[in-house]
N, C-alpha and C. Protein backbone atom coordinates (compact mmCIF):
# COMPACT_ATOMS: atom_id res chain seq x y z
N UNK A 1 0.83 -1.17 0.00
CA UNK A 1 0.00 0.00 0.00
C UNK A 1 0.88 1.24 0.00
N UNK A 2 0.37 2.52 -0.80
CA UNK A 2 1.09 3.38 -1.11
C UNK A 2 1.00 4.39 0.08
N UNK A 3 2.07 4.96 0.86
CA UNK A 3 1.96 6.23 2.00
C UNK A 3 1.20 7.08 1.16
N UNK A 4 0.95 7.76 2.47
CA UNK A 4 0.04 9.27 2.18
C UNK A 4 0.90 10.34 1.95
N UNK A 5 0.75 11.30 1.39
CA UNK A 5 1.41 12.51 0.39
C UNK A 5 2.02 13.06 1.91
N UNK A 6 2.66 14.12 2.20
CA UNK A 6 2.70 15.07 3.26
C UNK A 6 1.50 16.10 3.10
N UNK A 7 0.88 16.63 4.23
CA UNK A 7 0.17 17.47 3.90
C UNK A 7 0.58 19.09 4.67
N UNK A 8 1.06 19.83 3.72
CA UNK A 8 1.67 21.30 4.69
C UNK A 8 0.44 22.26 4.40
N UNK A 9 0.49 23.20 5.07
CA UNK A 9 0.02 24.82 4.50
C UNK A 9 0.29 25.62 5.69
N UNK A 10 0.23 26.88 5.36
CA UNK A 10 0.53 28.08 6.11
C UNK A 10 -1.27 28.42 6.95
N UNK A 11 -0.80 28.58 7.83
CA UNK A 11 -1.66 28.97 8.72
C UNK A 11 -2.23 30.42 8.99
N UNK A 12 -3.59 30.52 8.74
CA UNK A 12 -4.02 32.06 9.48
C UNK A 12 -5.28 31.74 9.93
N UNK A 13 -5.54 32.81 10.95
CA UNK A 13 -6.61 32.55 11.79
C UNK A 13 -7.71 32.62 10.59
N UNK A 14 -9.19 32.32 11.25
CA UNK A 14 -10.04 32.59 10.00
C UNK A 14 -10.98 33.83 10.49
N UNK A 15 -11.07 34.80 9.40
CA UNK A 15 -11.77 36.06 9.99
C UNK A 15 -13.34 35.44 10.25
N UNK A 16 -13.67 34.31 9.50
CA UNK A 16 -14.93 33.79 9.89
C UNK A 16 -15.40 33.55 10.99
N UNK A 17 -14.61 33.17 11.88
CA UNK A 17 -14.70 32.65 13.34
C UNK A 17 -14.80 33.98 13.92
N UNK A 18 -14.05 34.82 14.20
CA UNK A 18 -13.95 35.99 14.48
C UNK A 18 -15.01 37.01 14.58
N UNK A 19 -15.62 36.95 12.79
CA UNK A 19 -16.55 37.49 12.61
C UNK A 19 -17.93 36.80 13.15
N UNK A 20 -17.93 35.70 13.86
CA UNK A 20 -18.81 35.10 14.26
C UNK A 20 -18.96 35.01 15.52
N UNK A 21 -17.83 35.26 16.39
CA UNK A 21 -17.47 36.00 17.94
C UNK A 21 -17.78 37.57 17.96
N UNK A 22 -17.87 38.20 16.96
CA UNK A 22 -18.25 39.82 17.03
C UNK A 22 -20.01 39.75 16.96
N UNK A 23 -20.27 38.78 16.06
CA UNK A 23 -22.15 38.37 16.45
C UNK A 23 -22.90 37.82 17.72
N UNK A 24 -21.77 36.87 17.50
CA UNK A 24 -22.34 36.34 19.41
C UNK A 24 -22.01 37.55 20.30
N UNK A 25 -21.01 38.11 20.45
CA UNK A 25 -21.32 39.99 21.48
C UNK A 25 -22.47 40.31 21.00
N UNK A 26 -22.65 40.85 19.92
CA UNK A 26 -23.88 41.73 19.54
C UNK A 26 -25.09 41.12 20.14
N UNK A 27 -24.93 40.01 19.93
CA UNK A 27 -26.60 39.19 19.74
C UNK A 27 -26.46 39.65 21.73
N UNK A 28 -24.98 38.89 22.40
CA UNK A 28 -25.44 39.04 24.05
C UNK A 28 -25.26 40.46 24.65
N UNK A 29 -25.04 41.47 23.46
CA UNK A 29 -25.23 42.66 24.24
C UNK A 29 -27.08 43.18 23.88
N UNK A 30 -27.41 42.83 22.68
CA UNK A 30 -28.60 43.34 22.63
C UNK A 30 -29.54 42.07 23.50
N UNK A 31 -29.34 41.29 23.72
CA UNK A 31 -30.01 40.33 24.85
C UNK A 31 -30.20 40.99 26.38
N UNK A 32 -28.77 41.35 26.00
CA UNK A 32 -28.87 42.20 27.72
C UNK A 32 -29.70 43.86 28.30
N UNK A 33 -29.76 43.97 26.67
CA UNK A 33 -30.10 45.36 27.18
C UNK A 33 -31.70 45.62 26.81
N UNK A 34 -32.45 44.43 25.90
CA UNK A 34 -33.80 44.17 25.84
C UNK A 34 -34.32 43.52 27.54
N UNK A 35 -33.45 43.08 28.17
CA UNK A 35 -33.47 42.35 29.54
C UNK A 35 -34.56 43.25 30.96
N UNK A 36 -35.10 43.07 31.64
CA UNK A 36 -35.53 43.71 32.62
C UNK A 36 -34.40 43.63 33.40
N UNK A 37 -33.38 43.61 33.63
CA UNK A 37 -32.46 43.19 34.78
C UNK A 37 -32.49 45.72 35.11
N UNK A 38 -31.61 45.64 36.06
CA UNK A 38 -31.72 47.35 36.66
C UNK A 38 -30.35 47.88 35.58
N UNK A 39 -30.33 49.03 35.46
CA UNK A 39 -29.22 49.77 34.56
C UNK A 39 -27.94 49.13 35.17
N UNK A 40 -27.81 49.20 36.41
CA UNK A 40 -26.42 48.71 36.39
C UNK A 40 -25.87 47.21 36.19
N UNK A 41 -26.80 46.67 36.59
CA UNK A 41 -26.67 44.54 36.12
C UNK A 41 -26.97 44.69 34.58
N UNK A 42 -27.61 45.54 33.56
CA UNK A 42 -27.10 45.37 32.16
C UNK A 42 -26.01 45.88 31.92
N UNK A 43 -25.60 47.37 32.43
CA UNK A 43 -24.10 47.51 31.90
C UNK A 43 -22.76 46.89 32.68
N UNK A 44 -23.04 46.06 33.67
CA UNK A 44 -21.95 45.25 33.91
C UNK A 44 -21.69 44.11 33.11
N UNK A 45 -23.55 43.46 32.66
CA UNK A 45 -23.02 41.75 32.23
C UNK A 45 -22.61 42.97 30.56
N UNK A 46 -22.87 43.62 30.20
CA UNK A 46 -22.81 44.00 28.88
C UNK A 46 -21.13 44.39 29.10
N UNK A 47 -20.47 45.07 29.29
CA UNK A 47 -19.43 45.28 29.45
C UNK A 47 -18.33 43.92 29.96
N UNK A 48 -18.97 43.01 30.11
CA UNK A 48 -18.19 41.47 30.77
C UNK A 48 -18.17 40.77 29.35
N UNK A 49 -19.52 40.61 28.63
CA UNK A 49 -20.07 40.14 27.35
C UNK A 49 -18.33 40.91 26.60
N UNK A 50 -18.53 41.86 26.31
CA UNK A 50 -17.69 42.56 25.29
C UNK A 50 -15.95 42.62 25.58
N UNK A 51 -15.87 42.65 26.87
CA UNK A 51 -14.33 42.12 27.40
C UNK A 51 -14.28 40.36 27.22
N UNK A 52 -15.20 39.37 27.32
CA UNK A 52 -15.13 38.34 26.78
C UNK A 52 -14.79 38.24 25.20
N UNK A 53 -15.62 38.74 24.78
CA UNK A 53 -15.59 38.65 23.42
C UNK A 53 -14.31 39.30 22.93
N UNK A 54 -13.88 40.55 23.24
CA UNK A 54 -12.82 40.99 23.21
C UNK A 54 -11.36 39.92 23.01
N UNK A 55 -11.24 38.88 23.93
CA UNK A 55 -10.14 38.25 24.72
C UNK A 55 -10.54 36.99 23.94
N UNK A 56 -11.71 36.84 23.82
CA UNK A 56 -11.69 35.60 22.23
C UNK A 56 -11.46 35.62 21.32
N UNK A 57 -11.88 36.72 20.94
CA UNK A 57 -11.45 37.10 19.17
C UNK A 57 -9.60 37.55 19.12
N UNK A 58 -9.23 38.47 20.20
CA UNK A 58 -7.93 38.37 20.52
C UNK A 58 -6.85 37.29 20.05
N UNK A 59 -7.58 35.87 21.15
CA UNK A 59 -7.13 35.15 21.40
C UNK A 59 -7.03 33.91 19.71
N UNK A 60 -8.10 34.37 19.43
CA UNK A 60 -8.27 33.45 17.92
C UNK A 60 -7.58 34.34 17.09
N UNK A 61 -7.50 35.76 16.69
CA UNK A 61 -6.42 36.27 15.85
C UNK A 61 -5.11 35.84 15.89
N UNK A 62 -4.40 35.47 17.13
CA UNK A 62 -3.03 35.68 17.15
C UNK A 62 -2.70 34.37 17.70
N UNK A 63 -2.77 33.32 16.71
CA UNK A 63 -2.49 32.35 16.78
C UNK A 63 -1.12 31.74 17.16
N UNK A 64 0.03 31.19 17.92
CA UNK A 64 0.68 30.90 17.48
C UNK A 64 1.76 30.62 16.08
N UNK A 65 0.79 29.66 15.49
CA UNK A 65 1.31 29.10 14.42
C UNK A 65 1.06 29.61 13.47
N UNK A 66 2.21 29.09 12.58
CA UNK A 66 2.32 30.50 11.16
C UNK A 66 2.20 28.80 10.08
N UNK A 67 3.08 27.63 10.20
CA UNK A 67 3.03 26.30 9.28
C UNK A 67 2.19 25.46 9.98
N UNK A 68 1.87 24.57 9.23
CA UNK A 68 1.43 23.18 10.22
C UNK A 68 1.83 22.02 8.99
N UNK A 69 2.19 20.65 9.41
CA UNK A 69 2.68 19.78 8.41
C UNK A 69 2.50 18.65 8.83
N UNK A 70 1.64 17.70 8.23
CA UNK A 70 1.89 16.31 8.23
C UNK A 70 2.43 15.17 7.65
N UNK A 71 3.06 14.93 8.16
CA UNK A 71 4.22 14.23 7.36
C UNK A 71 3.86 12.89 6.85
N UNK A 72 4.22 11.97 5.93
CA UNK A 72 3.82 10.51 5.57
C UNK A 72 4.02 9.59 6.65
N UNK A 73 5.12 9.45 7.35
CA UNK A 73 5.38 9.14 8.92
C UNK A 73 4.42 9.04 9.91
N UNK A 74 3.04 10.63 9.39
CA UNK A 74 2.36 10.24 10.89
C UNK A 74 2.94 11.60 11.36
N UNK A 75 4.32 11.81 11.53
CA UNK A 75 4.60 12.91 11.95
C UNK A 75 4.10 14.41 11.75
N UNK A 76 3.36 15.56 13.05
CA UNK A 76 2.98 16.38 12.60
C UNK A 76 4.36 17.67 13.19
N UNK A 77 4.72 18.27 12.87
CA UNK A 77 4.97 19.60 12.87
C UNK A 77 4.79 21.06 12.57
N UNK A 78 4.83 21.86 13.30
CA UNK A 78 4.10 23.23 13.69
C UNK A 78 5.59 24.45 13.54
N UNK A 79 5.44 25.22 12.94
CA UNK A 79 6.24 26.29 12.70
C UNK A 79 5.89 27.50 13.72
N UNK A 80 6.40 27.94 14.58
CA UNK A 80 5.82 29.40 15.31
C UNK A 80 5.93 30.47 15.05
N UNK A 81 5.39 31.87 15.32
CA UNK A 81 5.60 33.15 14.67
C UNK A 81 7.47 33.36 14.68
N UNK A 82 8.19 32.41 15.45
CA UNK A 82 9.68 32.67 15.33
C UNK A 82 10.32 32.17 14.68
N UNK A 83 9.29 31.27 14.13
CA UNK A 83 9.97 30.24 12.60
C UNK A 83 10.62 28.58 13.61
N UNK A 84 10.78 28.89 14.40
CA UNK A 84 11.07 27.62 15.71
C UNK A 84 9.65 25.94 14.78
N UNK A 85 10.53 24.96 14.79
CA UNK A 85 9.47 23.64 14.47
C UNK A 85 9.82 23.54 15.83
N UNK A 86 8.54 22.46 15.97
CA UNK A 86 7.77 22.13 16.90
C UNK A 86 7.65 20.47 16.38
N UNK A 87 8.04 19.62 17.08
CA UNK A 87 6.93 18.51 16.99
C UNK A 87 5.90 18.49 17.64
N UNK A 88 4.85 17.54 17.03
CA UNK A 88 3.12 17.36 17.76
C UNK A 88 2.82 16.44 17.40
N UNK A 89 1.63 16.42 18.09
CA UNK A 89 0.76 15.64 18.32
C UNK A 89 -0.50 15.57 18.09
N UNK A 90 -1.45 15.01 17.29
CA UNK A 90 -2.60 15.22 17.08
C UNK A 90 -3.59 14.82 18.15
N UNK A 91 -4.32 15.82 19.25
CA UNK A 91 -5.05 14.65 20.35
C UNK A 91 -6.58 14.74 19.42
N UNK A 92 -6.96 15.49 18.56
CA UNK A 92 -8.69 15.67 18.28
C UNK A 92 -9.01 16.17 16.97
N UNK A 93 -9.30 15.51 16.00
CA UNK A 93 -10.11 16.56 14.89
C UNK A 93 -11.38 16.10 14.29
N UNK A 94 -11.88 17.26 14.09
CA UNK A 94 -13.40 17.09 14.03
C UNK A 94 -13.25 17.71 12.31
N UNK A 95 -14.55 16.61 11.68
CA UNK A 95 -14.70 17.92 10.65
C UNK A 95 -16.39 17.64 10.13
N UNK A 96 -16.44 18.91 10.11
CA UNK A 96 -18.17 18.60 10.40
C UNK A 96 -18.50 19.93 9.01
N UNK A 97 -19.02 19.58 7.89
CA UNK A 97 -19.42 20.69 6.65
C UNK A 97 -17.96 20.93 6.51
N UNK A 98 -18.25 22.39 5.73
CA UNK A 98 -16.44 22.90 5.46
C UNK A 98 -15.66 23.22 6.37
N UNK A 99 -16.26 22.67 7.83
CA UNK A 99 -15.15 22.80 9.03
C UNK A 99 -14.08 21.87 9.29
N UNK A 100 -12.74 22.04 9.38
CA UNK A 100 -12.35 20.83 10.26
C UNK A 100 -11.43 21.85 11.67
N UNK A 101 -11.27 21.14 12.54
CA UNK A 101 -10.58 21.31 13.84
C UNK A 101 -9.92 21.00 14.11
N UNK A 102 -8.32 20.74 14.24
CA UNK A 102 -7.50 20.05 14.39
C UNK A 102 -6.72 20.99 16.04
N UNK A 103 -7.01 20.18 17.23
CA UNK A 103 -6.14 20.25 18.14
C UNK A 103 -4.64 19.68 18.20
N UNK A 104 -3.55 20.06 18.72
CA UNK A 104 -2.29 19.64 18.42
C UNK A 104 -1.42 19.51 19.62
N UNK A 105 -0.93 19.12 20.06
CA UNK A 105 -0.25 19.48 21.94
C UNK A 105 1.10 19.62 21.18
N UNK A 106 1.78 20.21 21.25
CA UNK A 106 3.22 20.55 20.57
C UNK A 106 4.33 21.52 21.78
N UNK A 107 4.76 20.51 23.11
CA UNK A 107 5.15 21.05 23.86
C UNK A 107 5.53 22.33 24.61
N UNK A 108 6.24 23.55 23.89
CA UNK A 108 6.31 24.51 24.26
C UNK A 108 5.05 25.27 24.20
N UNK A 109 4.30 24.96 23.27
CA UNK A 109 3.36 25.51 22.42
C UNK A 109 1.90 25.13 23.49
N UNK A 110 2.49 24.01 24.01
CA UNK A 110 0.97 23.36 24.61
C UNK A 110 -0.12 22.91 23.90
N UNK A 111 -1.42 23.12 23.94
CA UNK A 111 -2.44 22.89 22.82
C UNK A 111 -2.76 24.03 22.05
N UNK A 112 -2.80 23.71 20.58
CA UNK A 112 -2.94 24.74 20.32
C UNK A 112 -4.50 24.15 18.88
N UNK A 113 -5.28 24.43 18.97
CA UNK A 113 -6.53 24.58 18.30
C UNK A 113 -5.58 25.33 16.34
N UNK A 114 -6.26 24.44 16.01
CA UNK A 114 -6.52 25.11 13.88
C UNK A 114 -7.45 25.17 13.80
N UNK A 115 -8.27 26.23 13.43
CA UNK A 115 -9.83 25.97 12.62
C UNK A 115 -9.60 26.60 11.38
N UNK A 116 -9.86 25.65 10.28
CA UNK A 116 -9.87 25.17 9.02
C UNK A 116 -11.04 25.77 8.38
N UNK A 117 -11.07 26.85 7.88
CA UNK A 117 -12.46 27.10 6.88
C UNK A 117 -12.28 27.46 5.31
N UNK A 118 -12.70 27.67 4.48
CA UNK A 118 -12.42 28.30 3.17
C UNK A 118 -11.83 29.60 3.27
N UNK A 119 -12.00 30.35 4.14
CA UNK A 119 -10.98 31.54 3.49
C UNK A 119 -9.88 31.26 4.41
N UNK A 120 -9.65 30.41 5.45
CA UNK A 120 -8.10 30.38 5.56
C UNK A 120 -6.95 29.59 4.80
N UNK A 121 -8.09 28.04 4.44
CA UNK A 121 -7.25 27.29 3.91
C UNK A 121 -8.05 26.69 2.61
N UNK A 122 -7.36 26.30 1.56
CA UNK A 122 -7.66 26.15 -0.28
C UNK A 122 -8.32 24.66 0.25
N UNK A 123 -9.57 24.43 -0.88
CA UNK A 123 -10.38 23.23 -0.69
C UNK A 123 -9.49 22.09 -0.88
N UNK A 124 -8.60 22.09 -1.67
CA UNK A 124 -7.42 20.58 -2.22
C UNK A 124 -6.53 20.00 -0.55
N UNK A 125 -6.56 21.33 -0.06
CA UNK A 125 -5.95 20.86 1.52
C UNK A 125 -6.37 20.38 2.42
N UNK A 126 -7.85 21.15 2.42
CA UNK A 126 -9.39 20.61 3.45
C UNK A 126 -9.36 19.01 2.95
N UNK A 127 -9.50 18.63 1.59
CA UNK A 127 -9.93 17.46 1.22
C UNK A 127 -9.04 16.49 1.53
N UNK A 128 -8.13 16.59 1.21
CA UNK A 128 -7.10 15.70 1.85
C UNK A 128 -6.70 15.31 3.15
N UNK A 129 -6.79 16.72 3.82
CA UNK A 129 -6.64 15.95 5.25
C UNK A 129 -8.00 15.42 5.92
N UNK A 130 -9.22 15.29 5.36
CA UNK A 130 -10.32 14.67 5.71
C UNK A 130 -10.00 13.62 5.19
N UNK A 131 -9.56 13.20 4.12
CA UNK A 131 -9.24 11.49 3.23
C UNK A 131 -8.46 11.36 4.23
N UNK A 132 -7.28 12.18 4.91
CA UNK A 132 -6.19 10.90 5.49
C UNK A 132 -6.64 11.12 6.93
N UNK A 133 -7.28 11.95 7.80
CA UNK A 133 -8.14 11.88 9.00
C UNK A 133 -9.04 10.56 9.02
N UNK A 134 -9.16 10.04 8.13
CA UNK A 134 -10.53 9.28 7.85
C UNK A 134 -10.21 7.75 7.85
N UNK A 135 -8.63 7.81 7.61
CA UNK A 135 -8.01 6.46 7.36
C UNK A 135 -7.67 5.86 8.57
N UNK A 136 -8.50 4.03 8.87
CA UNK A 136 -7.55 3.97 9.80
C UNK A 136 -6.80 3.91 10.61
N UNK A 137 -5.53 3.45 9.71
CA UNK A 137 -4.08 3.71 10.20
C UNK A 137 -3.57 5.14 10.99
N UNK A 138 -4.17 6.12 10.25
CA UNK A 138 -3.94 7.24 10.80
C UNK A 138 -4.75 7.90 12.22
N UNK A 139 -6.04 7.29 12.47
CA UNK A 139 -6.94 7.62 13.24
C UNK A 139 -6.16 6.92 15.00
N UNK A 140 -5.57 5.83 14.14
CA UNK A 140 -5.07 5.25 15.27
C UNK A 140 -3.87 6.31 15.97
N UNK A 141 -3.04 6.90 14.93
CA UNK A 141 -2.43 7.97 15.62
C UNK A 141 -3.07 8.68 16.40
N UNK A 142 -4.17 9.32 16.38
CA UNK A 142 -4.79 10.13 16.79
C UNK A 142 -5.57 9.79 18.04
């Protein structure tokens, strides 16, 4: 049986996610402020809502990782904003529609979450690592 290709690409956060953490604020600030709660219990949870949201979207912009690579081996490696590889580990990926999720534990790095959508990453890359997620030999890595 023939190994699996390597699979690389460059990594960026996806503004989709992002833009979908700036809706969930909106939706829980206008929740809060249609609310009977007194002026000051809406502008506290509203101001908690938006420092949350704040520190998520933050936190999903500035990803670590700049590469990610799977190797025919099985082997995954992670590039960091310092250009530093990383070996990893795959503990979880989900792929559910044009999503996939790939968690990674890559020691210094700790866990670090990919979310995979069309405008971060080209459909030929999505597809493939769902064929070799799917296999398996490989699942057993995982």
């Amino acid at each position: 049986m023939r190994s699996a290709p390597a699979i690389t690409f460059d990594y960026r956060p996806s503004r989709w996610v992002a833009g979908g953490v700036a809706v969930m604020a909106l939706a829980a600030v206008a929740a809060l402020a249609a609310s009977g709660l007194p002026a000051w219990a809406k502008a506290a949870g509203i101001l908690a809502a938006l420092a949350y949201a704040s520190l998520a979207a933050a936190r999903l912009l500035r990803s670590p990782v700049r590469r990610c690579a799977w190797h025919s081996s099985g082997e995954w490696r992670l590039r960091d904003r310092d250009g530093a590889d990383h070996a990893a580990q795959l503990r979880h990926a989900t792929a559910r529609g044009p999503l996939i999720a790939l968690v990674l534990s890559a020691g210094a790095l700790r866990d670090v979450a990919l979310v995979l959508l069309p405008d971060n990453c080209d459909d030929d890359t999505r597809r493939r690592l769902r064929v070799r997620l799917a296999r398996p030999a490989d699942a057993a890595d995982a």
